[in-house]
N, C-alpha and C. Protein backbone atom coordinates (compact mmCIF):
# COMPACT_ATOMS: atom_id res chain seq x y z
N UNK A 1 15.59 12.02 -1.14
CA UNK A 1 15.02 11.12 -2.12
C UNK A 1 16.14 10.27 -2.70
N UNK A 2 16.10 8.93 -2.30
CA UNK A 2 16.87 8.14 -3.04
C UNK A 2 16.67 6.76 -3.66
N UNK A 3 17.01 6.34 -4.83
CA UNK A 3 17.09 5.09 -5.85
C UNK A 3 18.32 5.00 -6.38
N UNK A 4 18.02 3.89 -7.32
CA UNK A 4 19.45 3.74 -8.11
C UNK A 4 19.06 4.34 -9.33
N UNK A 5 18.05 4.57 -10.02
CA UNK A 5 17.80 5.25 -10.94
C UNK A 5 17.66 6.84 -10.57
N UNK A 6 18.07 7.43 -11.76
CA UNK A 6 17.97 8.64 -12.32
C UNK A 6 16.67 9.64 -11.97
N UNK A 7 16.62 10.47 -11.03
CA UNK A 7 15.04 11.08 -11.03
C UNK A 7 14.96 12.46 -11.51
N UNK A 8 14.04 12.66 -12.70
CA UNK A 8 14.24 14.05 -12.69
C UNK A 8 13.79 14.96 -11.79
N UNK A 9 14.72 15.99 -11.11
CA UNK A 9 14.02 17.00 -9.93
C UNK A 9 12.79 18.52 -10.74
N UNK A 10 12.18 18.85 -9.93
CA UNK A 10 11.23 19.65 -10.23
C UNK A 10 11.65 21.06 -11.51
N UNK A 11 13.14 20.97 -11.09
CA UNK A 11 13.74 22.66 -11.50
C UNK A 11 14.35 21.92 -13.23
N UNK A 12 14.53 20.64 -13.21
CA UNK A 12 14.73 20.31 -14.67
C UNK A 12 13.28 19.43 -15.84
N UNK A 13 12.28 19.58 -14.76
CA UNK A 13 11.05 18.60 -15.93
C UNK A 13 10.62 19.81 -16.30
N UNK A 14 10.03 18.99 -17.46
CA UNK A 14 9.46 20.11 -19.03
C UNK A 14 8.08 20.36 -18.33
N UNK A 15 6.66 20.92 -18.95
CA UNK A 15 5.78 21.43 -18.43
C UNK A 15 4.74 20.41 -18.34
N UNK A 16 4.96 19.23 -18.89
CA UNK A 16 4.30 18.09 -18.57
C UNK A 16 4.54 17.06 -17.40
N UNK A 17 5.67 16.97 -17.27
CA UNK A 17 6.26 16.40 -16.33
C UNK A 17 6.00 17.16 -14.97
N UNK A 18 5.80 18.09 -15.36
CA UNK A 18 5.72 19.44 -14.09
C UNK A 18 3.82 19.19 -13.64
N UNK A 19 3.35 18.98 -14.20
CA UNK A 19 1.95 18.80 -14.09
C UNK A 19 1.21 18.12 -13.06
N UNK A 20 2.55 16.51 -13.85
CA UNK A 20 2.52 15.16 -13.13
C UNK A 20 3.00 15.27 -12.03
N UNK A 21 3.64 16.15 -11.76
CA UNK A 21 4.44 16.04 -10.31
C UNK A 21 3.84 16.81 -9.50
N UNK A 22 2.76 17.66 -9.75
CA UNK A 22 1.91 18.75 -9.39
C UNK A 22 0.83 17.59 -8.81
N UNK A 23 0.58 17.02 -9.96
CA UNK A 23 -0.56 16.01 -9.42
C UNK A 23 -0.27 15.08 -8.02
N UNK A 24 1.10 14.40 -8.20
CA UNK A 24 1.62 13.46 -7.21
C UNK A 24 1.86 14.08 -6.00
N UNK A 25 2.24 15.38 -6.23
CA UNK A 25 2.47 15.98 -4.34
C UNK A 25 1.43 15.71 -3.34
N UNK A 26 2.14 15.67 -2.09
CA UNK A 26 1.58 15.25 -0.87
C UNK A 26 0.95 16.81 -0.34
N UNK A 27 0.79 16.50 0.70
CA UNK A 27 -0.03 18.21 1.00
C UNK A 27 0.74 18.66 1.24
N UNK A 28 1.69 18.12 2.26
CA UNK A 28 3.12 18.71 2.44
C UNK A 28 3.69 19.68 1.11
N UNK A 29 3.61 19.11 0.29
CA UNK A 29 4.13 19.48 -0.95
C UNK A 29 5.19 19.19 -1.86
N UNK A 30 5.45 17.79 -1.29
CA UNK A 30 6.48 16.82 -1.30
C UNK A 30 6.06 16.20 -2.92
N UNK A 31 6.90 15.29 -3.57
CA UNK A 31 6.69 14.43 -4.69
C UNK A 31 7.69 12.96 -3.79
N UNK A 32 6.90 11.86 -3.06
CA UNK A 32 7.66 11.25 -2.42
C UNK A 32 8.35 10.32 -3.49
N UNK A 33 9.21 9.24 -3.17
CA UNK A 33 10.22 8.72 -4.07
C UNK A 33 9.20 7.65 -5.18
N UNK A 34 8.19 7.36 -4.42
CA UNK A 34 7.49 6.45 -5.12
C UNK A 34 6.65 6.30 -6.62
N UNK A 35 6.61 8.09 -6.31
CA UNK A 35 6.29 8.47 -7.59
C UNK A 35 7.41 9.18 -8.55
N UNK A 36 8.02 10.29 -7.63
CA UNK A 36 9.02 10.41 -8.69
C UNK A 36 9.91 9.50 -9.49
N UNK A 37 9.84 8.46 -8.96
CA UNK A 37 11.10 7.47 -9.39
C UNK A 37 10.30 7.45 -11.08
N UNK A 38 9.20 7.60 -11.32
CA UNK A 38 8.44 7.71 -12.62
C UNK A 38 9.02 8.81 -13.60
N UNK A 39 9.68 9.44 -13.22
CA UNK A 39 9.82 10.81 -13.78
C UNK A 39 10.84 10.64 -14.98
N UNK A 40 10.83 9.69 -14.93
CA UNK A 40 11.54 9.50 -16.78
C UNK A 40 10.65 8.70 -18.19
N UNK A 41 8.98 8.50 -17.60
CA UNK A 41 8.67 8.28 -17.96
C UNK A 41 6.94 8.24 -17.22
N UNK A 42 6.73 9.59 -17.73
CA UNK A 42 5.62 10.46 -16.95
C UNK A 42 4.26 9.82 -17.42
N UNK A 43 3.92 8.65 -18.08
CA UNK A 43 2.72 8.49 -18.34
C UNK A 43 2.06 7.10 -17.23
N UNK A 44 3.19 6.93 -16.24
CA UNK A 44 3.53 5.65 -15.84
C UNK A 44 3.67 6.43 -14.07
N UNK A 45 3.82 7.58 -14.68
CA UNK A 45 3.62 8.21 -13.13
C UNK A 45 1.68 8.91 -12.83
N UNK A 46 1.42 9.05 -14.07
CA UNK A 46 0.16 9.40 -14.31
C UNK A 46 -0.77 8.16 -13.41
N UNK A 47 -0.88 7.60 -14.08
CA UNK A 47 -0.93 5.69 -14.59
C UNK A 47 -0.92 5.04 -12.52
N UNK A 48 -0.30 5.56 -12.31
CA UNK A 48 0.38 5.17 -10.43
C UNK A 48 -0.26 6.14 -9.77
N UNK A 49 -0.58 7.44 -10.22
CA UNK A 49 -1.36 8.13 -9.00
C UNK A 49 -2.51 7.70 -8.84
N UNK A 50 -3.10 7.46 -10.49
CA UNK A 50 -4.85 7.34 -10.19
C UNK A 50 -4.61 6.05 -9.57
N UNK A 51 -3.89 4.77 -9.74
CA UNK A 51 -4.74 3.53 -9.46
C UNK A 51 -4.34 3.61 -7.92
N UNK A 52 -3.33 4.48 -7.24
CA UNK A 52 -3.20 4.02 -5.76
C UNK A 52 -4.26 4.89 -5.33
N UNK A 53 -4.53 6.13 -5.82
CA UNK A 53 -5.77 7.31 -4.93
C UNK A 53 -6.72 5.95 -5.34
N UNK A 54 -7.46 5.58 -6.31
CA UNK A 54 -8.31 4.41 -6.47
C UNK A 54 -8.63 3.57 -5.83
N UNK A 55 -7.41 2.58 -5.06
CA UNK A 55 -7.31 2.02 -4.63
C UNK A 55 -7.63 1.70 -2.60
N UNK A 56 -6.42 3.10 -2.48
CA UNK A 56 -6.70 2.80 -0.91
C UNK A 56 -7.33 3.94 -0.81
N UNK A 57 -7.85 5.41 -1.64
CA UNK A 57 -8.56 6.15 -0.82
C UNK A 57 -9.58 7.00 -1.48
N UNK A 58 -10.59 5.93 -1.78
CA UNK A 58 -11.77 6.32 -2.40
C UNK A 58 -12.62 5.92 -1.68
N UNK A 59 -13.22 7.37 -1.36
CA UNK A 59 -14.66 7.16 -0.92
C UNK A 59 -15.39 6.06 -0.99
N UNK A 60 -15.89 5.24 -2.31
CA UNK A 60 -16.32 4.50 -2.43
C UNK A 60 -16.01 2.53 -1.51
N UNK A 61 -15.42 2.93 -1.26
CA UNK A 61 -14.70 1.54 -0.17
C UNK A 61 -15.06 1.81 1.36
N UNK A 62 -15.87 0.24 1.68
CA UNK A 62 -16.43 0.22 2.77
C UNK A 62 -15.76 -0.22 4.14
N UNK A 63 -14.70 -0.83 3.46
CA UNK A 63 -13.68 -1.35 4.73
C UNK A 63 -12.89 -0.36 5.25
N UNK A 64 -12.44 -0.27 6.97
CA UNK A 64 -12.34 0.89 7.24
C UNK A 64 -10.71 1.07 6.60
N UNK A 65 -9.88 2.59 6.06
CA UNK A 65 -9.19 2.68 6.23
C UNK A 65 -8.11 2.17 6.60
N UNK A 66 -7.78 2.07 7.97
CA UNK A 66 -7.08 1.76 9.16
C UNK A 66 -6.62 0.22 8.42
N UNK A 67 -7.61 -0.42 8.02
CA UNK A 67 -7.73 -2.14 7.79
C UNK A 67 -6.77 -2.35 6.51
N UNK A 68 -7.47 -1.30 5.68
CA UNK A 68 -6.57 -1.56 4.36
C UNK A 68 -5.44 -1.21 4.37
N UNK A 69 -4.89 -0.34 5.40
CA UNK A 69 -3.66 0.04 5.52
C UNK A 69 -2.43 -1.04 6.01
N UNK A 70 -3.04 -2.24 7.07
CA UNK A 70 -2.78 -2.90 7.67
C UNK A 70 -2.52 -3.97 6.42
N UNK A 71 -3.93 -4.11 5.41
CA UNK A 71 -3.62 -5.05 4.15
C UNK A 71 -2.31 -4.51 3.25
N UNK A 72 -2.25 -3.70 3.06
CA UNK A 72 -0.90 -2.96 2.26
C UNK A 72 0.21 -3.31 3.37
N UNK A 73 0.30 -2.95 4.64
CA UNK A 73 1.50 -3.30 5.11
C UNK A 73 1.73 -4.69 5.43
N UNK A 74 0.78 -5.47 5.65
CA UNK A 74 1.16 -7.23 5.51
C UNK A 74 1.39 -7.46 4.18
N UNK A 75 1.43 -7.00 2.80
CA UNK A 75 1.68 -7.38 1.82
C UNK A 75 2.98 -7.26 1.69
N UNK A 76 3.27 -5.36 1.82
CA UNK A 76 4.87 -5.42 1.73
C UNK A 76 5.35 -5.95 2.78
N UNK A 77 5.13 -6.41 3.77
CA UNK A 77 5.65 -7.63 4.80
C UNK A 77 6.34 -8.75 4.03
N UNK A 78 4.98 -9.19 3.38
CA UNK A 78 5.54 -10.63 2.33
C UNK A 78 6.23 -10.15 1.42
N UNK A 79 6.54 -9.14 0.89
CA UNK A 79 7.40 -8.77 -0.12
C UNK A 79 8.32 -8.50 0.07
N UNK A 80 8.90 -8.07 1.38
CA UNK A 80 10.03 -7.48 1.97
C UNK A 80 10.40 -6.44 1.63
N UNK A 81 9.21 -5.07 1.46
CA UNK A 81 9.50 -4.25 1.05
C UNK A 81 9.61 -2.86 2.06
N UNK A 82 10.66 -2.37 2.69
CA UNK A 82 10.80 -1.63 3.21
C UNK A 82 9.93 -0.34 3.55
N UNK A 83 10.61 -0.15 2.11
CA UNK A 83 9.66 1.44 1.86
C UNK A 83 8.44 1.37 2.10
N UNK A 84 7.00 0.45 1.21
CA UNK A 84 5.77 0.45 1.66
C UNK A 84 5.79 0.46 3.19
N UNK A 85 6.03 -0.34 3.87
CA UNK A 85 5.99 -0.52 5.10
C UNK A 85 6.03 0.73 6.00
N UNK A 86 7.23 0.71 5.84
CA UNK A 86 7.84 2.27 6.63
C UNK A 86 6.44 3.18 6.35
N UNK A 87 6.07 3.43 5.03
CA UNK A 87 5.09 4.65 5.23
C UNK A 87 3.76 4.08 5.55
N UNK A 88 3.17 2.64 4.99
CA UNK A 88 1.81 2.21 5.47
C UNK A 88 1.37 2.18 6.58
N UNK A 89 2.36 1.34 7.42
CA UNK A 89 2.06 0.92 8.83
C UNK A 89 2.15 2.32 9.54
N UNK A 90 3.20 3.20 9.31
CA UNK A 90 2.77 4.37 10.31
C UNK A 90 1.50 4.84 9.90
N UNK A 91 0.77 4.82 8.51
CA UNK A 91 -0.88 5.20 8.48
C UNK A 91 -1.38 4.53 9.66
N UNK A 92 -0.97 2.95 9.52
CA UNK A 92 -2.02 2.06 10.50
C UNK A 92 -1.68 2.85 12.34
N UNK A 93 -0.82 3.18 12.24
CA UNK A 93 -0.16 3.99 13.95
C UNK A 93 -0.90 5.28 13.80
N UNK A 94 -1.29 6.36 12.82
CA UNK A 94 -2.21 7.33 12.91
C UNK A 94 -3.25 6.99 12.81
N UNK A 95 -3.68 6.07 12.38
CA UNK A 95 -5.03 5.98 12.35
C UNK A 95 -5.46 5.47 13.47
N UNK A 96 -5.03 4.36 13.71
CA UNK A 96 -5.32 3.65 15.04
C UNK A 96 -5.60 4.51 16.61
N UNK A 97 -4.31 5.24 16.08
CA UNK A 97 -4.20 5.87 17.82
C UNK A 97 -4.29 5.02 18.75
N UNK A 98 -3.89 3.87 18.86
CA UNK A 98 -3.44 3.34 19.71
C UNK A 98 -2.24 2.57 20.12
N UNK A 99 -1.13 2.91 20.48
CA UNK A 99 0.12 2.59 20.38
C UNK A 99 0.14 1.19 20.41
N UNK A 100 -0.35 0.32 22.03
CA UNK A 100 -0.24 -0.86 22.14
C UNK A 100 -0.14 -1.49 21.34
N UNK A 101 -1.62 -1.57 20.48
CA UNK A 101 -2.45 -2.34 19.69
C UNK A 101 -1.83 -2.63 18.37
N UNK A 102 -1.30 -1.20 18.06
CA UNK A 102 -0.39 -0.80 16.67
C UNK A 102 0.74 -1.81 16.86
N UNK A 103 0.76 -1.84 17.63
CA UNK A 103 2.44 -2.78 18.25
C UNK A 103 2.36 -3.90 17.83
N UNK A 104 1.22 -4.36 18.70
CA UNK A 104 0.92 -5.88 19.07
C UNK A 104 0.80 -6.41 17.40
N UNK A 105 -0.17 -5.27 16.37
CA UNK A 105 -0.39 -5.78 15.51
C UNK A 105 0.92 -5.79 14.48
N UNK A 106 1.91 -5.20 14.43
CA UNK A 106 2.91 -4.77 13.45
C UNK A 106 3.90 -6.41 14.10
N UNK A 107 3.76 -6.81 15.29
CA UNK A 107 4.66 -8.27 15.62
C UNK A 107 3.85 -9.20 14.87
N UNK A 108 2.69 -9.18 15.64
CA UNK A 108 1.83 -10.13 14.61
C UNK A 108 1.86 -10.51 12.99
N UNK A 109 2.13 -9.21 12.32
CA UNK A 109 2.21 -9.73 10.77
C UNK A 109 3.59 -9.77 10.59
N UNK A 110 4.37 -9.17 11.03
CA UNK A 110 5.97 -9.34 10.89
C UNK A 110 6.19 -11.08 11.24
N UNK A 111 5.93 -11.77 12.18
CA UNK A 111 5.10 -13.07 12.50
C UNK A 111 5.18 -13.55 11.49
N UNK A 112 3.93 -13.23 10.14
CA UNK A 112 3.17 -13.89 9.13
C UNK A 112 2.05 -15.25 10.34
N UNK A 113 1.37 -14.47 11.40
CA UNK A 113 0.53 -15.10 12.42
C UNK A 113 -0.41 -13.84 12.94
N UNK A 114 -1.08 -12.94 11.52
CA UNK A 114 -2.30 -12.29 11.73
C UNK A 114 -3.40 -12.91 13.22
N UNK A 115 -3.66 -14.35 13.12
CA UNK A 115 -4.35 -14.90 13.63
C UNK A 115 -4.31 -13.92 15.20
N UNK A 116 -3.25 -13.75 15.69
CA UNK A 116 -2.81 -13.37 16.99
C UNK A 116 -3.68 -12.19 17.79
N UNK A 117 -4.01 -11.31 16.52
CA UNK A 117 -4.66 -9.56 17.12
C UNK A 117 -5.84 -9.82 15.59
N UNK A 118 -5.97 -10.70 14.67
CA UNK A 118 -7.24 -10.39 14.19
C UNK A 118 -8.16 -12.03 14.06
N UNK A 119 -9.42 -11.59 14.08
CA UNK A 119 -10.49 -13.03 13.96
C UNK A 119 -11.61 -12.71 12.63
N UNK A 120 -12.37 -13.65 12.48
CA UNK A 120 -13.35 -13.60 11.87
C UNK A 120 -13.51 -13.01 10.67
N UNK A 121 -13.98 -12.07 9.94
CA UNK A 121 -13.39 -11.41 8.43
C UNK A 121 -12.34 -11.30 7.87
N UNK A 122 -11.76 -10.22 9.36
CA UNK A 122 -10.58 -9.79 8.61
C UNK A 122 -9.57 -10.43 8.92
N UNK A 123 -9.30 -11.15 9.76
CA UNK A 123 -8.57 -12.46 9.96
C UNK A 123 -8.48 -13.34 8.23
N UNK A 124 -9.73 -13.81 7.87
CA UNK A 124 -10.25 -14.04 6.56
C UNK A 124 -9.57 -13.47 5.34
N UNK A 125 -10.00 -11.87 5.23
CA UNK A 125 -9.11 -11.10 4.52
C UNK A 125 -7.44 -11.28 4.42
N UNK A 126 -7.23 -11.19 5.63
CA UNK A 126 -5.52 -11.00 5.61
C UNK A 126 -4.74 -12.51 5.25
N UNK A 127 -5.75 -13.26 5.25
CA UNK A 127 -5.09 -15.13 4.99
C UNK A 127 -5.33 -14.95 3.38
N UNK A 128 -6.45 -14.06 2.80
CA UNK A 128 -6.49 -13.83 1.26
C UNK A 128 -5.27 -13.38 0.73
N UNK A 129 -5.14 -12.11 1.35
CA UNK A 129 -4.06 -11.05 0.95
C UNK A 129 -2.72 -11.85 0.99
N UNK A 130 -2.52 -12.83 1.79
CA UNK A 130 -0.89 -13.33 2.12
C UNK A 130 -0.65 -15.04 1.05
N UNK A 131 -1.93 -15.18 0.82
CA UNK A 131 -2.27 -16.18 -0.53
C UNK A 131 -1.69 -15.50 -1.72
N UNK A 132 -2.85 -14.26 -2.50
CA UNK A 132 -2.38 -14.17 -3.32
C UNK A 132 -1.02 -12.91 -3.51
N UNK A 133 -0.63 -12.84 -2.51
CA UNK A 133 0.50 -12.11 -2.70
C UNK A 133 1.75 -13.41 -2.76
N UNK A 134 1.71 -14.26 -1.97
CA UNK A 134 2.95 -15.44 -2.37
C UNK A 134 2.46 -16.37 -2.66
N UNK A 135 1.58 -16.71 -3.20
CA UNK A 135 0.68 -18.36 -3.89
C UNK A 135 -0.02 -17.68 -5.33
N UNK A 136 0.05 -16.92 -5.36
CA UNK A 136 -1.05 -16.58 -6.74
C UNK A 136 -1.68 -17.60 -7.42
N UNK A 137 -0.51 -18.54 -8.32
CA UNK A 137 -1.06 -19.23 -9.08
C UNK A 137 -1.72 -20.51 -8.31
N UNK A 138 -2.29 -20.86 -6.82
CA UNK A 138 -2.50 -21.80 -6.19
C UNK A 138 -3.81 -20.99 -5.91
N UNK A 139 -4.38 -19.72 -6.07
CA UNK A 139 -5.46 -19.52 -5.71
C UNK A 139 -6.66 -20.18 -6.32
N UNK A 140 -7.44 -20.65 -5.40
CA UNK A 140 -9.23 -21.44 -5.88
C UNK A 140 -10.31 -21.17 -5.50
N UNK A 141 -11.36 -21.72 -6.07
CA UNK A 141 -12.79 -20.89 -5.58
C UNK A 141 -12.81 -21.16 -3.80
N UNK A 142 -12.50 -21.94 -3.46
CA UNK A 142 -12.41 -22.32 -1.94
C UNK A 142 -12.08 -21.31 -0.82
N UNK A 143 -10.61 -20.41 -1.72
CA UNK A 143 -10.29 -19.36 -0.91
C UNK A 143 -11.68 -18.02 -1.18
N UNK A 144 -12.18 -18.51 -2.01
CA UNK A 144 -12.94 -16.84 -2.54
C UNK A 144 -14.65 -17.15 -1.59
N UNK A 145 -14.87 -18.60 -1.05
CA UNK A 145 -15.42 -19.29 -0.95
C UNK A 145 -15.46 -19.03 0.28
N UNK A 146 -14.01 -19.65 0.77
CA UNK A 146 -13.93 -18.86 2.49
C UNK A 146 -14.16 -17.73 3.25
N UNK A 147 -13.76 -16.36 1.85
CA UNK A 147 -14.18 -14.97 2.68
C UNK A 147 -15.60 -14.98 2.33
N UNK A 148 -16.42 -15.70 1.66
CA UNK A 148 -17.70 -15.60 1.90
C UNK A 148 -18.47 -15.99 3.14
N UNK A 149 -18.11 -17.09 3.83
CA UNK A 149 -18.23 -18.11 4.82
C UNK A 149 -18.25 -17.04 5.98
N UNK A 150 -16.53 -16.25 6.09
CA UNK A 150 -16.31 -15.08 7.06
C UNK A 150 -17.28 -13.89 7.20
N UNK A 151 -17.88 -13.87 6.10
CA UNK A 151 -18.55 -12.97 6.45
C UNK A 151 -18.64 -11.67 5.36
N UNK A 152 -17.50 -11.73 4.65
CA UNK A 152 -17.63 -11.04 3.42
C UNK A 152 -18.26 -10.70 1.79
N UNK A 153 -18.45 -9.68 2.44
CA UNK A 153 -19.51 -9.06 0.93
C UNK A 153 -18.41 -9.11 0.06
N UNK A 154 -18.88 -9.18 -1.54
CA UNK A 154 -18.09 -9.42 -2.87
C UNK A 154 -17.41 -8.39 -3.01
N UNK A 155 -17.73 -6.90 -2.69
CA UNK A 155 -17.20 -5.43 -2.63
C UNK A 155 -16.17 -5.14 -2.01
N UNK A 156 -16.46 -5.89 -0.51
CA UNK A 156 -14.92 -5.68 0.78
C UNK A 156 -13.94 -6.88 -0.07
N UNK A 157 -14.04 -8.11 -0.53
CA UNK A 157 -13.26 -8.94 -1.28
C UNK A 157 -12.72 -8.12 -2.15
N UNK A 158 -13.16 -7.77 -3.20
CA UNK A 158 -12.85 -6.84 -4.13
C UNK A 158 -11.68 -5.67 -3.57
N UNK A 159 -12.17 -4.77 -2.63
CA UNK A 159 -11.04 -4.17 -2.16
C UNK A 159 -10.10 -4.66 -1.84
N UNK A 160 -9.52 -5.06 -1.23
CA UNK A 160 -8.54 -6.04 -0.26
C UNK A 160 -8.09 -6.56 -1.25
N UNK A 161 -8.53 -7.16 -2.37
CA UNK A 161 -8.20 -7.96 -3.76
C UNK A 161 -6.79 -6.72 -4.50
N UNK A 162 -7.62 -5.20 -4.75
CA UNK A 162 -7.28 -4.45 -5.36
C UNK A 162 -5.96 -4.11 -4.42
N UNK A 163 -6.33 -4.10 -3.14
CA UNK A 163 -5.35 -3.00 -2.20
C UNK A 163 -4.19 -4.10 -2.49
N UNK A 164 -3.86 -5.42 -2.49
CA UNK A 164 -2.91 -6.27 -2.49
C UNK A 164 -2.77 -6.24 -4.08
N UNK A 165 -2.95 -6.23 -5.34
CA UNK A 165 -2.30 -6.11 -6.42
C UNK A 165 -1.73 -5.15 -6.68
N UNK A 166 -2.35 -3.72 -5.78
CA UNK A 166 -1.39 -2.78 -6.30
C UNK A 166 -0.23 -2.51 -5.39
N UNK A 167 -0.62 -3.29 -4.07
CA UNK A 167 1.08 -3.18 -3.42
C UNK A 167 1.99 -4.37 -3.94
N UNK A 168 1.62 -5.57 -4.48
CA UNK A 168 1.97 -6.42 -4.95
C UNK A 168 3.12 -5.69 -6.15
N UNK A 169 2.40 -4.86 -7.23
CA UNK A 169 3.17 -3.84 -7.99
C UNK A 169 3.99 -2.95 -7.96
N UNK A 170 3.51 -2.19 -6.52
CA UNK A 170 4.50 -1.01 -5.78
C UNK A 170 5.41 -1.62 -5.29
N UNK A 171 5.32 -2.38 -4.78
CA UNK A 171 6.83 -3.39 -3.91
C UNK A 171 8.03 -3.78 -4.93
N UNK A 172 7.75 -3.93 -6.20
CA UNK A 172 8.20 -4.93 -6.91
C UNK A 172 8.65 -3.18 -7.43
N UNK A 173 8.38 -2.34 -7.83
CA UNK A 173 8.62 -0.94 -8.36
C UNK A 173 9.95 -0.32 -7.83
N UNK A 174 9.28 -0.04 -6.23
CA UNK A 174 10.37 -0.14 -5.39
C UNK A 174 11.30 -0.72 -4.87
N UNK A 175 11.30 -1.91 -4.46
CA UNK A 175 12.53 -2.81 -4.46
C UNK A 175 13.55 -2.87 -5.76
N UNK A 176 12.51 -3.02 -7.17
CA UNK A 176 13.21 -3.59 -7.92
C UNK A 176 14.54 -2.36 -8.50
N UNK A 177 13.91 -0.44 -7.98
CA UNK A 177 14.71 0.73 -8.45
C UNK A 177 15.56 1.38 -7.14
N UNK A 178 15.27 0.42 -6.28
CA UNK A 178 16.32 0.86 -4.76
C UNK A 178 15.93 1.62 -4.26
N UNK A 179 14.35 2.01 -4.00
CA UNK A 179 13.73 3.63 -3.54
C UNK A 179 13.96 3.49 -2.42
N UNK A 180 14.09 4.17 -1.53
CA UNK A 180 14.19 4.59 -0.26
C UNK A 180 13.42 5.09 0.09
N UNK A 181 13.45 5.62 1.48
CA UNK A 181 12.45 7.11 2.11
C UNK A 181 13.09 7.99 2.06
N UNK A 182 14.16 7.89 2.22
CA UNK A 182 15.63 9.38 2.43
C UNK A 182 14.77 10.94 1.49
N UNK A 183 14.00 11.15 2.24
CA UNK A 183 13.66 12.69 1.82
C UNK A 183 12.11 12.81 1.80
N UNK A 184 11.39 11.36 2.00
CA UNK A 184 10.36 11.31 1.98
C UNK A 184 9.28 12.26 3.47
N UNK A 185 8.40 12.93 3.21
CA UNK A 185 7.61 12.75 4.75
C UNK A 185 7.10 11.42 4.57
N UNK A 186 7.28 10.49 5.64
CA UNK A 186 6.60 9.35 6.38
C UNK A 186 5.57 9.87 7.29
N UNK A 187 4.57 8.75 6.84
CA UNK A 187 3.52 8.54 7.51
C UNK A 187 2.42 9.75 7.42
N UNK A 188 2.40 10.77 6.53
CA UNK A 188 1.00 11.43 6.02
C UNK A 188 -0.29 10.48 5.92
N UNK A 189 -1.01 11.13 6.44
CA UNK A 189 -2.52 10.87 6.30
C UNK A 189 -3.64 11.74 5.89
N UNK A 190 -5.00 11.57 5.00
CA UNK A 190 -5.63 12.51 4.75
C UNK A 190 -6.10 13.07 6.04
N UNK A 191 -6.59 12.09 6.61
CA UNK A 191 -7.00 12.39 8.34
C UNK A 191 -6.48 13.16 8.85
N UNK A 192 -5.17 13.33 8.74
CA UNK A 192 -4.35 14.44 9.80
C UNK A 192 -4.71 15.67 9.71
């Protein structure tokens, strides 16, 4: 586990902090860097578990998995964020199970030329996601207008909306405290 900040480890947090970190473990049983890096200020690690479980893995979301994973890793694409990447896109390589494809698609957004391996919605989607992750303040009804046109319900918008503000946040978390993977398991899935 490494940053440039300070993390408290398991054998020195008080019984609250211990809770939070109870909460954040992976099945493995890991606390990966993304959350601990919170650990000097545990209400903010609280605060980061619910909105990412919220986000990319609630039941309630109709777009598959696999897709939103692909939206999180074209975001930290545009963000240049290592870490997301490293662990998203290998979701998109378990989930997928298909090496080629995983390939073809990880050149493609590295690219910033989705167009290449996706069409029609989610083609749609991922021209959203790469808007308001580097245009924000240029977004208009036109773009919200377009994933209607594609084919999208207000709900799959909505996700894809959510899945890109909160990597939009995580990127900027991580980059901005030097997190690494160095100790992390990469690439867990609930699936597995």
């Amino acid at each position: 586990m490494s940053a440039w900040i300070r993390m408290i480890s398991d054998d020195e947090a008080d019984d609250r902090l211990t809770a939070l970190l109870d909460k954040a473990r992976t099945p493995h049983g890991t606390v990966d860097t993304v959350m601990r890096v919170h650990s000097l200020r545990p209400a903010t690690m609280e605060g980061h578990v619910t909105l990412y479980r919220s986000v990319l893995h609630s039941d309630d979301n109709v777009l598959p998995f696999w897709f939103l994973e692909v939206v999180a890793s074209y975001t930290s694409i545009l963000n240049d964020c290592t870490y997301s990447l490293t662990h998203h896109f290998m979701n998109v390589r378990n989930l997928l199970k298909d090496q080629p494809r995983s390939d073809r698609i990880f050149v493609a957004l590295k690219a910033h030329r989705p167009e290449e391996e996706f069409n029609g919605k989610e083609l749609a989607l991922l021209r959203y996601a790469a808007k308001l992750t580097t245009d924000v303040g240029k977004m208009v009804i036109s773009d919200f207008e377009a994933l209607k046109i594609a084919g999208c319900e207000d709900g799959e918008i909505l996700e894809v909306n959510q899945v890109v503000a909160y990597f939009n946040y995580s990127n900027r978390l991580l980059n901005g405290l030097g997190c690494t993977t160095e100790g992390d398991v990469v690439g867990y899935y609930k699936g597995d």
